[in-house]
C-alpha atoms as a PDB file:
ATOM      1  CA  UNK A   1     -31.541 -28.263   8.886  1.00  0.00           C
ATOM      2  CA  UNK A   2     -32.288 -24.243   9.459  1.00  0.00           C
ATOM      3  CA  UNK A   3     -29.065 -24.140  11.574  1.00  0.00           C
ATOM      4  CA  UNK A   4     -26.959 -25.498   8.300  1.00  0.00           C
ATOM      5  CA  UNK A   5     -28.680 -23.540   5.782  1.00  0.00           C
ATOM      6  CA  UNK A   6     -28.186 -20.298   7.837  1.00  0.00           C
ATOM      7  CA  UNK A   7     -24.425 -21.596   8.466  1.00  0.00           C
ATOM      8  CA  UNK A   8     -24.181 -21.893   4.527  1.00  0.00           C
ATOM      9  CA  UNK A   9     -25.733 -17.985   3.873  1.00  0.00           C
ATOM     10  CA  UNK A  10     -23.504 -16.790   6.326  1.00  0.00           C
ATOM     11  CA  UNK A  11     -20.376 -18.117   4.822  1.00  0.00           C
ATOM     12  CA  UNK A  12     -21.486 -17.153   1.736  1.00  0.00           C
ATOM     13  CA  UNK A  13     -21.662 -13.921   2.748  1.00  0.00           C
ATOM     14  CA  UNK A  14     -18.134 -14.185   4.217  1.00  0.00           C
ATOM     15  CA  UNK A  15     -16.725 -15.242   0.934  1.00  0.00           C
ATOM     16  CA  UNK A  16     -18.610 -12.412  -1.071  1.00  0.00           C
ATOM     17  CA  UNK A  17     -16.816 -10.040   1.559  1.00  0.00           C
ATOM     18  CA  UNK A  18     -13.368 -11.100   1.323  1.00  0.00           C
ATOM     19  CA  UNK A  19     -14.004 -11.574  -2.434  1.00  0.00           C
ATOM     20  CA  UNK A  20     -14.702  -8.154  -2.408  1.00  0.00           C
ATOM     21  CA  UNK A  21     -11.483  -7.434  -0.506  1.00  0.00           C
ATOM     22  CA  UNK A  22      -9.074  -9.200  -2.765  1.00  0.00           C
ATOM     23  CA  UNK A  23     -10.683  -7.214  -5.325  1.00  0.00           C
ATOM     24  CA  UNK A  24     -10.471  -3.987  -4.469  1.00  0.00           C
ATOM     25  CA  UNK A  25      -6.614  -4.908  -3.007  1.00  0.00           C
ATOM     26  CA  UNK A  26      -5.933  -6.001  -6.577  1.00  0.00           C
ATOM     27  CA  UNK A  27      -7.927  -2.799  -8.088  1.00  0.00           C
ATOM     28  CA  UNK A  28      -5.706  -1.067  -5.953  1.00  0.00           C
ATOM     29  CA  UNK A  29      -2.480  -2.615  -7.262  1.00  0.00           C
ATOM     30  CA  UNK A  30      -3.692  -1.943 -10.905  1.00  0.00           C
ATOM     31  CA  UNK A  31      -4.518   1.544 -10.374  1.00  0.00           C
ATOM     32  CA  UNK A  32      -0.501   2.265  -8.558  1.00  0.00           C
ATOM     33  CA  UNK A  33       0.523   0.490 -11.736  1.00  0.00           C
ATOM     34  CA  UNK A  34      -1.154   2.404 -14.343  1.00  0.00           C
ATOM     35  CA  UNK A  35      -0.381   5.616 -12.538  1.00  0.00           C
ATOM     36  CA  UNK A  36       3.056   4.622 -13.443  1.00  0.00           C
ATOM     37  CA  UNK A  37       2.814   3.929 -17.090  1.00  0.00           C
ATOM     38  CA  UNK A  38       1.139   7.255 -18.218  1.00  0.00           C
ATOM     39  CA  UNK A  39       2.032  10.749 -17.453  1.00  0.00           C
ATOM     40  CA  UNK A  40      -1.066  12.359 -18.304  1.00  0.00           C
ATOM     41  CA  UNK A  41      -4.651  11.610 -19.363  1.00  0.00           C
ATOM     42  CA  UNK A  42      -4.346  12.877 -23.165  1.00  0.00           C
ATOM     43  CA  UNK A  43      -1.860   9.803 -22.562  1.00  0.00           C
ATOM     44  CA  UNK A  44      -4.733   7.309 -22.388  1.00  0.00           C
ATOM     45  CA  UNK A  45      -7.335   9.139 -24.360  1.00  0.00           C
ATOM     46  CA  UNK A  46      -5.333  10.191 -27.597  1.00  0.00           C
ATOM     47  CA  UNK A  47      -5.798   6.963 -30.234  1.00  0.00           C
ATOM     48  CA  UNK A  48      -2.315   8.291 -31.508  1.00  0.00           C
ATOM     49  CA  UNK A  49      -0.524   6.716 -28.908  1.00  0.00           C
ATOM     50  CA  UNK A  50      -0.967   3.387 -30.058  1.00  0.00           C
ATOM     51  CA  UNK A  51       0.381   3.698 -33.051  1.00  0.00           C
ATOM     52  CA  UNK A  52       3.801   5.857 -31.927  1.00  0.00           C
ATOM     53  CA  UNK A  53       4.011   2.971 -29.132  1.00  0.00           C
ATOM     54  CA  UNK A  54       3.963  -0.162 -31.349  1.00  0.00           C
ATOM     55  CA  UNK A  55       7.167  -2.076 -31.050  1.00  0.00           C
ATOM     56  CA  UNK A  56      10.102  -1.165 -33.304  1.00  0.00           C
ATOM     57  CA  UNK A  57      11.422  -3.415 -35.957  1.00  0.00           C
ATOM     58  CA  UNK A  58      15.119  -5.238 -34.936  1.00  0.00           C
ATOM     59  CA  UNK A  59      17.569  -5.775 -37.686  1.00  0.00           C
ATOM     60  CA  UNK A  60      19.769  -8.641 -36.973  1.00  0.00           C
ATOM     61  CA  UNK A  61      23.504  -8.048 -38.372  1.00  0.00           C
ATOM     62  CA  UNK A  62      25.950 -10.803 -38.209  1.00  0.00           C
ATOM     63  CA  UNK A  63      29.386 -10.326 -36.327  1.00  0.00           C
ATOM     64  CA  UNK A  64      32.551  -9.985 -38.038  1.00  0.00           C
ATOM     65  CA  UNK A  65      34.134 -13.893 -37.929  1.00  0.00           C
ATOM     66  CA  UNK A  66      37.008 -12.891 -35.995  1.00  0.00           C
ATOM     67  CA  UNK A  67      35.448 -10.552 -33.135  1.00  0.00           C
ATOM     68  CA  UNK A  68      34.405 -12.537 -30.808  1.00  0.00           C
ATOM     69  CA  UNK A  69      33.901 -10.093 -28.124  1.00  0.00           C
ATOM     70  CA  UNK A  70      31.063  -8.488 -30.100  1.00  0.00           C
ATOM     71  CA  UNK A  71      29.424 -11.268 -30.866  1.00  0.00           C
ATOM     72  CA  UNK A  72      29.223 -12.130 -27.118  1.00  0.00           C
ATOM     73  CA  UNK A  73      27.770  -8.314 -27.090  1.00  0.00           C
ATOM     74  CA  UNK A  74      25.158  -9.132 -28.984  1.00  0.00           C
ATOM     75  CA  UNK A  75      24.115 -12.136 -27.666  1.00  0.00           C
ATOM     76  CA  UNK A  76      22.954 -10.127 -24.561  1.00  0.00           C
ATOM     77  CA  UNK A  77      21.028  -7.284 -26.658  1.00  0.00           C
ATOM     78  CA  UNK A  78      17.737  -9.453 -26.511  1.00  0.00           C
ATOM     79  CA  UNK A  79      17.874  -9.976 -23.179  1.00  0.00           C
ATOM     80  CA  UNK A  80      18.506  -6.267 -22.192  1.00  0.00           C
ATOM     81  CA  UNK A  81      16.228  -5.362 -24.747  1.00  0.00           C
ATOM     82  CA  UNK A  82      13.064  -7.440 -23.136  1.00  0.00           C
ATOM     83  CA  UNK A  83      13.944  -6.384 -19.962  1.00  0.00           C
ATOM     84  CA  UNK A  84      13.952  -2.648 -20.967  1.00  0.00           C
ATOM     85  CA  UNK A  85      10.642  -2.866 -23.084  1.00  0.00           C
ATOM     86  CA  UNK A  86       8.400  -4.717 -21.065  1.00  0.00           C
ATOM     87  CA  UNK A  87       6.171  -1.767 -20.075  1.00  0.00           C
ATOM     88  CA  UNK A  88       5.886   0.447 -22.838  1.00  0.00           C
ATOM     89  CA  UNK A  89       4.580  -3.267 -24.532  1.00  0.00           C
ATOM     90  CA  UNK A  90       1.888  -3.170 -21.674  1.00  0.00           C
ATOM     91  CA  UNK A  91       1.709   0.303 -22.266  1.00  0.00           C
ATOM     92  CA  UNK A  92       0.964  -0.581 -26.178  1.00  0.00           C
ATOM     93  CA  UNK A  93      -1.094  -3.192 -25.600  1.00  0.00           C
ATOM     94  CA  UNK A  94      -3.837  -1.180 -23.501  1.00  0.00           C
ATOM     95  CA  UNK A  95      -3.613   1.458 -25.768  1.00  0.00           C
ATOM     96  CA  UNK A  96      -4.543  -0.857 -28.865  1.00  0.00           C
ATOM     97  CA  UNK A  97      -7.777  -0.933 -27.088  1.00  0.00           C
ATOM     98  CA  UNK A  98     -10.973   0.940 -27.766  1.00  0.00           C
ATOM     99  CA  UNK A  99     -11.374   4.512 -26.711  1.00  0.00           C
ATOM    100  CA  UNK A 100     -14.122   3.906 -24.581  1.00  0.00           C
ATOM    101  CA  UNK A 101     -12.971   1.566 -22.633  1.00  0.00           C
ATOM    102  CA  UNK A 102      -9.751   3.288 -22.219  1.00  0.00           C
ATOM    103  CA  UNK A 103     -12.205   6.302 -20.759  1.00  0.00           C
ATOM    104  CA  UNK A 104     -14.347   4.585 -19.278  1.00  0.00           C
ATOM    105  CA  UNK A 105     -12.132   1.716 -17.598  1.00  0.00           C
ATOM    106  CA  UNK A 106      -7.841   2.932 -17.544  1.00  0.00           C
ATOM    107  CA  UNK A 107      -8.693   6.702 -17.094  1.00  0.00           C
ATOM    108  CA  UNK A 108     -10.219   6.017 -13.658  1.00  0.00           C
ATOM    109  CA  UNK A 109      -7.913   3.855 -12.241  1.00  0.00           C
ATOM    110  CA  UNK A 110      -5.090   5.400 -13.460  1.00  0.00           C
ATOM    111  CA  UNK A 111      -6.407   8.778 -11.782  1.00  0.00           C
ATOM    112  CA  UNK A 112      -6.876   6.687  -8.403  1.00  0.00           C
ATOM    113  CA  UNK A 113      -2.910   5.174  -8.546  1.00  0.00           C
ATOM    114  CA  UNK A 114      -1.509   8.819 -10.109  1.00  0.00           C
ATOM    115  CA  UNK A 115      -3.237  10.683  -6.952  1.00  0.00           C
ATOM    116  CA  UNK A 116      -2.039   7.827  -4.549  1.00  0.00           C
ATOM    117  CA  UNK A 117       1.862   8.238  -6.034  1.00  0.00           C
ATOM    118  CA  UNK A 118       1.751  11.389  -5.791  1.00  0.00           C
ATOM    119  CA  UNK A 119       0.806  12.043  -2.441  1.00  0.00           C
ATOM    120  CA  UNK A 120       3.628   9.770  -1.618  1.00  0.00           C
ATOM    121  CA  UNK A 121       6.042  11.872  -3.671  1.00  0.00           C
ATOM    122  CA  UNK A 122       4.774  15.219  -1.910  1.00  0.00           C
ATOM    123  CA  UNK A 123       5.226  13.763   1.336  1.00  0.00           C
ATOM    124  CA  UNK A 124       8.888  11.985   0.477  1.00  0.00           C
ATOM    125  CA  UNK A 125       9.770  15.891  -0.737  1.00  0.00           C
ATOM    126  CA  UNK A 126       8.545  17.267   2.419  1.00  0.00           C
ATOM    127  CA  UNK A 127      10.302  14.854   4.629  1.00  0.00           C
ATOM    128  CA  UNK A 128      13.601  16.971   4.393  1.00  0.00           C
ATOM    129  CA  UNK A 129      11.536  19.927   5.934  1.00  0.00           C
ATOM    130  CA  UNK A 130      12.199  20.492   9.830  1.00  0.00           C
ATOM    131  CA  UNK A 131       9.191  21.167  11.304  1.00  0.00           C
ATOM    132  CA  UNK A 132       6.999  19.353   8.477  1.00  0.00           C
ATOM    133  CA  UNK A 133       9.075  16.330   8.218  1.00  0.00           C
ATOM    134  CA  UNK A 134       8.690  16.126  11.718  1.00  0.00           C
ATOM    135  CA  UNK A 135       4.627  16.289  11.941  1.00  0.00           C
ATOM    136  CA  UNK A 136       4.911  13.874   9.180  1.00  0.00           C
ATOM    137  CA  UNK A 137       7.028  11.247  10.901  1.00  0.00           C
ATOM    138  CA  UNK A 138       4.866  11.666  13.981  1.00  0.00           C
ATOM    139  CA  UNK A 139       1.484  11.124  12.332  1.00  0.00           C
ATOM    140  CA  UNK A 140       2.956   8.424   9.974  1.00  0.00           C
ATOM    141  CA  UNK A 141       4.485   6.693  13.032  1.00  0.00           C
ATOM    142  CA  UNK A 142       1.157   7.016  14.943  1.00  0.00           C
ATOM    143  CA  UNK A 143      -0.895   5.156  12.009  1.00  0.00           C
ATOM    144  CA  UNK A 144       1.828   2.507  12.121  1.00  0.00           C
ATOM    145  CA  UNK A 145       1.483   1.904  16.001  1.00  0.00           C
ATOM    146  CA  UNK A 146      -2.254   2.215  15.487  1.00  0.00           C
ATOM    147  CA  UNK A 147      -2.081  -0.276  12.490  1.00  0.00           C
ATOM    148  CA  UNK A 148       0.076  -2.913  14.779  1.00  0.00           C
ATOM    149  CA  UNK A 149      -2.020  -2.952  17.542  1.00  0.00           C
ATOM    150  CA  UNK A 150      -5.148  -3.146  16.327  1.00  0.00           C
ATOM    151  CA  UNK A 151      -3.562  -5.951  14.300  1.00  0.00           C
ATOM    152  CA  UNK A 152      -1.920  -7.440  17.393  1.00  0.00           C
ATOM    153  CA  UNK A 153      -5.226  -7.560  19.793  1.00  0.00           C
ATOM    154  CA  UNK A 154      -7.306  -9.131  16.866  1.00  0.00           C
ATOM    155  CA  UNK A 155      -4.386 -11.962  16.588  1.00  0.00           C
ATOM    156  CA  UNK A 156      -4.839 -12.051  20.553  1.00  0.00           C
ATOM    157  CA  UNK A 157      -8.101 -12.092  20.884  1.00  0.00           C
ATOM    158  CA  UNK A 158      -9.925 -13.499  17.456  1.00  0.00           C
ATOM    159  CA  UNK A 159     -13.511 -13.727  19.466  1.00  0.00           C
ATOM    160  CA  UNK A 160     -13.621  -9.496  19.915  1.00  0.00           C
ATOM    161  CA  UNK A 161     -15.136  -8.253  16.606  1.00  0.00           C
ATOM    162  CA  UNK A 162     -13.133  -5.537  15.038  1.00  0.00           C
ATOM    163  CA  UNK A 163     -15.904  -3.074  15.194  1.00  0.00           C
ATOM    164  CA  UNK A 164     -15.643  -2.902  18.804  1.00  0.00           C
ATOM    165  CA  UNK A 165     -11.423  -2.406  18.647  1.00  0.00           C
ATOM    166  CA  UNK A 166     -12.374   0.262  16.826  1.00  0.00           C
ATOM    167  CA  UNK A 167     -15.151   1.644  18.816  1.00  0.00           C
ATOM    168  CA  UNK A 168     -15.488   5.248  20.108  1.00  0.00           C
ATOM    169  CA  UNK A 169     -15.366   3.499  23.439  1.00  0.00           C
ATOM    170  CA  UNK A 170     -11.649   1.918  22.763  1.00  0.00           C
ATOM    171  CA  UNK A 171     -10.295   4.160  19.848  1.00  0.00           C
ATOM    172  CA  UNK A 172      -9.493   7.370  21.929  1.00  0.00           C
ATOM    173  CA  UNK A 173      -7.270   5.318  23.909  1.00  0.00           C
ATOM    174  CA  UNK A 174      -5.527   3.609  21.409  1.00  0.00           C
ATOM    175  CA  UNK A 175      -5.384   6.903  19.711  1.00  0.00           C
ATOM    176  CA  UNK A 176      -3.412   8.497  23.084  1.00  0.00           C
ATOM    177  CA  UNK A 177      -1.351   5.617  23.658  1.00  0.00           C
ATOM    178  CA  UNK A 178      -0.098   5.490  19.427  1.00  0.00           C
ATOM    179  CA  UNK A 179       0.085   9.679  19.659  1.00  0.00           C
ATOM    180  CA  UNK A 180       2.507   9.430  23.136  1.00  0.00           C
ATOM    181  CA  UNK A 181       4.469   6.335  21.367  1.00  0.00           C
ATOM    182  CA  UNK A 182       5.331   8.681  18.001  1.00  0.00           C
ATOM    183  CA  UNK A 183       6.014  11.668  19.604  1.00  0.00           C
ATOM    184  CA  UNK A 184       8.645   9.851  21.827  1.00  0.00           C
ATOM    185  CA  UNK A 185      10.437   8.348  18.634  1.00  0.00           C
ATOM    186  CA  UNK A 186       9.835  11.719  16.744  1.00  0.00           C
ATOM    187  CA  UNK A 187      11.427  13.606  19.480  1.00  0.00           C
ATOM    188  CA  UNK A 188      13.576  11.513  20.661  1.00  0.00           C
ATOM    189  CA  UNK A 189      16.382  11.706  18.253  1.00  0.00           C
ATOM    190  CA  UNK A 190      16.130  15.370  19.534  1.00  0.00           C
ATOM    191  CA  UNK A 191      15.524  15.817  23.023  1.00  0.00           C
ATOM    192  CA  UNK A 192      17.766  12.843  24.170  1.00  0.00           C
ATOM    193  CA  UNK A 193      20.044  11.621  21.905  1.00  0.00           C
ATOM    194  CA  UNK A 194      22.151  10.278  24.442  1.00  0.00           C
ATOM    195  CA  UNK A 195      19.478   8.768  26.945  1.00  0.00           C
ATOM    196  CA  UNK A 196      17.210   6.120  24.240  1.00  0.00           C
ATOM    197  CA  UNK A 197      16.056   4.304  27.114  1.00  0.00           C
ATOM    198  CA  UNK A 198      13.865   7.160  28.398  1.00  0.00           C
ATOM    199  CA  UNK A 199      12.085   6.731  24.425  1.00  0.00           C
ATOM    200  CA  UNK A 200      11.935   2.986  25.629  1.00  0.00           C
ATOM    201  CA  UNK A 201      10.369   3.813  28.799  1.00  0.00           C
ATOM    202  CA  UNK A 202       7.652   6.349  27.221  1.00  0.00           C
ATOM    203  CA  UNK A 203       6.781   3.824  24.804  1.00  0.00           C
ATOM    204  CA  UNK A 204       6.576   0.732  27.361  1.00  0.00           C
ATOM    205  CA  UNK A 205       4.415   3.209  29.998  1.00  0.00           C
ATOM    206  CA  UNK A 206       2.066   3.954  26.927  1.00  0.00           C
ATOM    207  CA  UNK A 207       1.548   0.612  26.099  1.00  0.00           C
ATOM    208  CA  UNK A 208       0.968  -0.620  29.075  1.00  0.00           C
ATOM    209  CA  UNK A 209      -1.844   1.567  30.329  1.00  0.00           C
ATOM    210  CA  UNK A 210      -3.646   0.777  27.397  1.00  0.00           C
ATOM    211  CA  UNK A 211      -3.217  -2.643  27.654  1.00  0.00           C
ATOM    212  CA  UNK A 212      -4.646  -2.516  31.150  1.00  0.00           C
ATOM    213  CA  UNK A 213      -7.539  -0.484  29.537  1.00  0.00           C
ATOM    214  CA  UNK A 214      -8.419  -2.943  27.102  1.00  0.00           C
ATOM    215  CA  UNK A 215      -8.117  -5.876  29.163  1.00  0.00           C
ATOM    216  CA  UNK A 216     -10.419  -4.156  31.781  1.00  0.00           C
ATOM    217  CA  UNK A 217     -13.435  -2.242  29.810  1.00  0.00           C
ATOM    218  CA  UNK A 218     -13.072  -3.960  26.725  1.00  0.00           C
ATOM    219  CA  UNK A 219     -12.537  -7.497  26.761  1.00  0.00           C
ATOM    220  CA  UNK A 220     -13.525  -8.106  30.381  1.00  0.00           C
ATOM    221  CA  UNK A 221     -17.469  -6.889  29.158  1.00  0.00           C
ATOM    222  CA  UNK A 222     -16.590  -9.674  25.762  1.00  0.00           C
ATOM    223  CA  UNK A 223     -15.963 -12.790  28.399  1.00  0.00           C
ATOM    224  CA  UNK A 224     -18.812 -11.953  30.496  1.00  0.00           C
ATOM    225  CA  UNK A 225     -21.492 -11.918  27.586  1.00  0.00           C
ATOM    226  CA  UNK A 226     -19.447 -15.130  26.386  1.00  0.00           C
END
C-alpha cells in the first residue's frame, strides 16, 4: 500500500511538471504573438486605443442589375475582409479590457515575445555580414547538433536521466564534437567547395568519438548500477 501511494505522489508530481511545461510552451506562444500585434507599450497602456480600434461600420450597396462581374466582386469583399481584420479584432478585443490587467498581464508578455522577435530580426539582418554571419551560422548550427543529440541519446537510451546527458562529465564532449560538426558545415562551403565529402568525413569522425565516449564513461557506469 506505501509502494502505490508513493507511485501515485510521484506521478503527480510528473503531471504538475509537464503541466508546467505545456504552460510555459503556450505562455511562450502568447507572448511571440502579442509581440506581433503591438508596436510599442503606450500601445497597450493608452485606453484610447480601444476606441480608434473598434471595428468600422460596412455599408452594403447593391450591384447594378446588369454587371455581373461586380457583383461577383463583391461577393468576395467579406471574405477578404475577415481574413484581413482578424488581428486588429484580437487586437480590439484585449484592448477593451481593463488597464490593469492590460499592465499587469499583456505588457509583460508582450515585452517577453517583442525581445524574443527581435533578437531574431537582429540576427536575420546580421546574417548577410561575412565574418558575423559566419560566427552566427556556426554557433546556431552547434545548438542544433547539440539539440539533436541530446534528443537522439534520450530516444536511445530512455533509462539515462537527462541530468546526467547534460552533466559536466558528458557536456564538454558533446560540446567538442557539436563545435567540430558546425565549423565543418560553416567552413565548408569555403574551404572545399569542390571536395563535400571531406565535411562528411569531419562530421562522421566527430560523431563517432563521442559516441564511443558516451557508450564507454557514460552509459557503461548507468548498466552497471542497473
Amino acid at each position: 500500500m506505501e509502494n502505490k501511494e508513493r507511485r501515485k505522489r510521484f506521478d503527480l508530481k510528473k503531471a504538475a511538471k509537464k503541466a508546467g511545461h505545456a504552460a510555459a510552451g503556450a505562455g511562450l506562444a502568447v507572448s511571440m504573438f502579442l509581440g506581433s500585434l503591438f508596436s510599442s507599450p503606450a500601445e497597450i497602456i493608452e485606453p484610447e486605443e480601444a476606441a480608434s480600434s473598434s471595428p468600422p461600420t460596412v455599408v452594403q450597396i447593391a450591384p447594378p442589375p446588369d454587371t455581373s462581374a461586380d457583383f461577383c466582386l463583391d461577393s468576395e469583399l467579406p471574405e477578404e475582409e475577415t481574413k484581413r481584420t482578424w488581428k486588429d479584432r484580437v487586437k480590439a478585443y484585449l484592448l477593451r479590457l481593463p488597464v490593469p490587467v492590460r499592465i499587469l498581464f499583456l505588457l509583460p508578455m508582450w515585452a517577453v515575445g517583442f525581445a524574443i522577435l527581435w533578437v531574431f530580426s537582429a540576427l536575420g539582418s546580421l546574417m548577410g555580414v561575412p565574418i558575423v554571419g559566419g560566427i552566427i551560422r556556426f554557433i546556431i548550427g552547434a545548438l542544433v547538433v547539440f539539440g539533436l543529440i541530446v534528443l537522439g541519446e534520450k530516444l536511445m537510451f530512455p533509462d539515462v536521466p537527462l541530468k546526467k546527458l547534460v552533466s559536466g562529465k558528458n557536456v564538454i564532449p558533446l560540446a567538442a564534437a557539436c563545435g567540430v560538426i558546425a565549423l565543418a558545415g560553416a567552413l565548408g562551403g569555403e574551404l572545399w567547395k569542390d571536395k563535400q565529402w571531406i565535411t562528411a568525413v569531419i562530421d562522421a569522425g566527430a560523431a563517432a568519438l563521442y559516441i564511443a565516449y558516451f557508450l564507454i564513461f557514460i552509459k557503461r557506469p548507468e548498466r552497471k548500477a542497473v
